[in-house]
Every structure is written in structure tokens, then in C-alpha cells.
Protein backbone atom coordinates (compact mmCIF):
# COMPACT_ATOMS: atom_id res chain seq x y z
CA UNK A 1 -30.48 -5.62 8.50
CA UNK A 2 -27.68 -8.11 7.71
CA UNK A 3 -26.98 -8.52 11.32
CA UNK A 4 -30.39 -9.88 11.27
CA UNK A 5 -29.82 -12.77 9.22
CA UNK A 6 -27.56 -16.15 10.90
CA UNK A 7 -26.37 -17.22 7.77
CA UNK A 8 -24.77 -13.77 6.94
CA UNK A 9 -21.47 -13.07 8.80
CA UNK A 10 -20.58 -9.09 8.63
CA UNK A 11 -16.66 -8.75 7.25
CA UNK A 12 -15.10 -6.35 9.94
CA UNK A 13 -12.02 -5.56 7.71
CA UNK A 14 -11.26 -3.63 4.67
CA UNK A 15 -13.28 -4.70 1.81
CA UNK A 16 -13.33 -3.32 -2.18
CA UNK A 17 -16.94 -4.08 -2.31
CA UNK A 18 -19.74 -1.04 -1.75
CA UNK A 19 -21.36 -1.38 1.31
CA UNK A 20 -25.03 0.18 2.38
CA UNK A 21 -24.75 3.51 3.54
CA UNK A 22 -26.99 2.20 6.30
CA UNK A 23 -25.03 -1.00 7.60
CA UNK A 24 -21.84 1.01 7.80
CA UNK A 25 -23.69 3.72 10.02
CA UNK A 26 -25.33 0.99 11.92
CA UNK A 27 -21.84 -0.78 13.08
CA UNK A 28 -20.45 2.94 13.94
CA UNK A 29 -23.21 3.28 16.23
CA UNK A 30 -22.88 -0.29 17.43
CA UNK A 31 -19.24 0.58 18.50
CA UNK A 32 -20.06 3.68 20.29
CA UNK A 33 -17.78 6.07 18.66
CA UNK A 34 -17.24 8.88 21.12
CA UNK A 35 -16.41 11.24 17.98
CA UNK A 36 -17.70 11.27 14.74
CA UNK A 37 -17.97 12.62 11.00
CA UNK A 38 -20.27 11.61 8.41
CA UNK A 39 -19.68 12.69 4.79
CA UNK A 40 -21.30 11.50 1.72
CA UNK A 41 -23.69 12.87 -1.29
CA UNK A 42 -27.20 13.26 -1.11
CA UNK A 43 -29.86 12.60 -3.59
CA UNK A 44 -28.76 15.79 -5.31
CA UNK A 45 -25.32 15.01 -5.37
CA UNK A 46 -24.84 17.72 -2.63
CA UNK A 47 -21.81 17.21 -0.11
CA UNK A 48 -23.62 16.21 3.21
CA UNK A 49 -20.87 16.56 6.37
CA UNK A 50 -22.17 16.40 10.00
CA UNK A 51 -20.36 16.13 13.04
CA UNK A 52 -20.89 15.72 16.80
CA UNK A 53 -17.94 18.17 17.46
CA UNK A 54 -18.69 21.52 17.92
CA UNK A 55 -15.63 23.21 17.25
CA UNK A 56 -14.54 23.19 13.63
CA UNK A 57 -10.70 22.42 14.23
CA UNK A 58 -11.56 19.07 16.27
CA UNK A 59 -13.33 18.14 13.21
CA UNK A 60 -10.95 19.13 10.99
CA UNK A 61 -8.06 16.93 12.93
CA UNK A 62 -9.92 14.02 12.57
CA UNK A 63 -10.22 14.53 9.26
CA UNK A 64 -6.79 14.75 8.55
CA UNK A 65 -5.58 11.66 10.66
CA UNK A 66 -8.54 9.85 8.77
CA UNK A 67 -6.25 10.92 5.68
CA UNK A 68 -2.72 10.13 6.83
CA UNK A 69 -4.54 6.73 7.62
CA UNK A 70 -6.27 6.64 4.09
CA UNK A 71 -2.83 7.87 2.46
CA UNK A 72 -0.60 5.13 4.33
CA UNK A 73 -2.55 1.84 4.86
């Protein structure tokens, strides 16, 4: 992984450039989220969402902050 490589420093901040899929799950895990949603597209172009909250609505909130966050910064 990038981490991997000295000469490569990871940007922590926003950026307009794609990242891997993979290096932007790896630093989530690496900061040890306590909640968490993952939504993308699979291969099919399928709408993939996953959570580690059970309940729907504590889902749900976090998505909306995420928005309001999105919407305002």
C-alpha cells in the first residue's frame, strides 16, 4: 500500500483527485472509527451500503450529518 512506500507521504485533507477505494478504507480502519458506513458501486454498478449499526435510524443520522457536512464545507 502507499503507506508502504517512504517516499510517498499520504495527504490527510480534502483532495479533488480519486483515491483507491482500498487506501481510503485502509486509513478508516487505521483511525478506529467507532461507527461506520460504506457506500459505493460494485462491479455491476449496484449500490453497495453496509454498516456496523444495527438500527436503521443511527445509520440514517449519520448519513445526514455526513450531508449537512458535504452541503456546508
Amino acid at each position: 500500500m502507499y503507506e508502504d512506500d517512504p517516499k510517498i507521504v499520504v495527504f490527510p485533507g480534502f483532495t479533488t483527485v480519486d483515491l483507491p477505494a482500498e487506501q481510503v478504507l485502509q486509513s478508516a480502519i487505521d483511525a478506529k472509527i467507532p461507527e461506520v458506513i460504506v457506500l459505493g458501486w460494485d462491479q455491476e454498478e449496484t449500490i453497495y451500503i453496509a454498516s456496523n449499526k444495527s438500527r436503521r435510524a443511527d445509520a440514517l443520522y449519520l448519513l445526514e450529518v455526513a450531508k449537512k457536512f458535504l452541503l456546508d464545507n
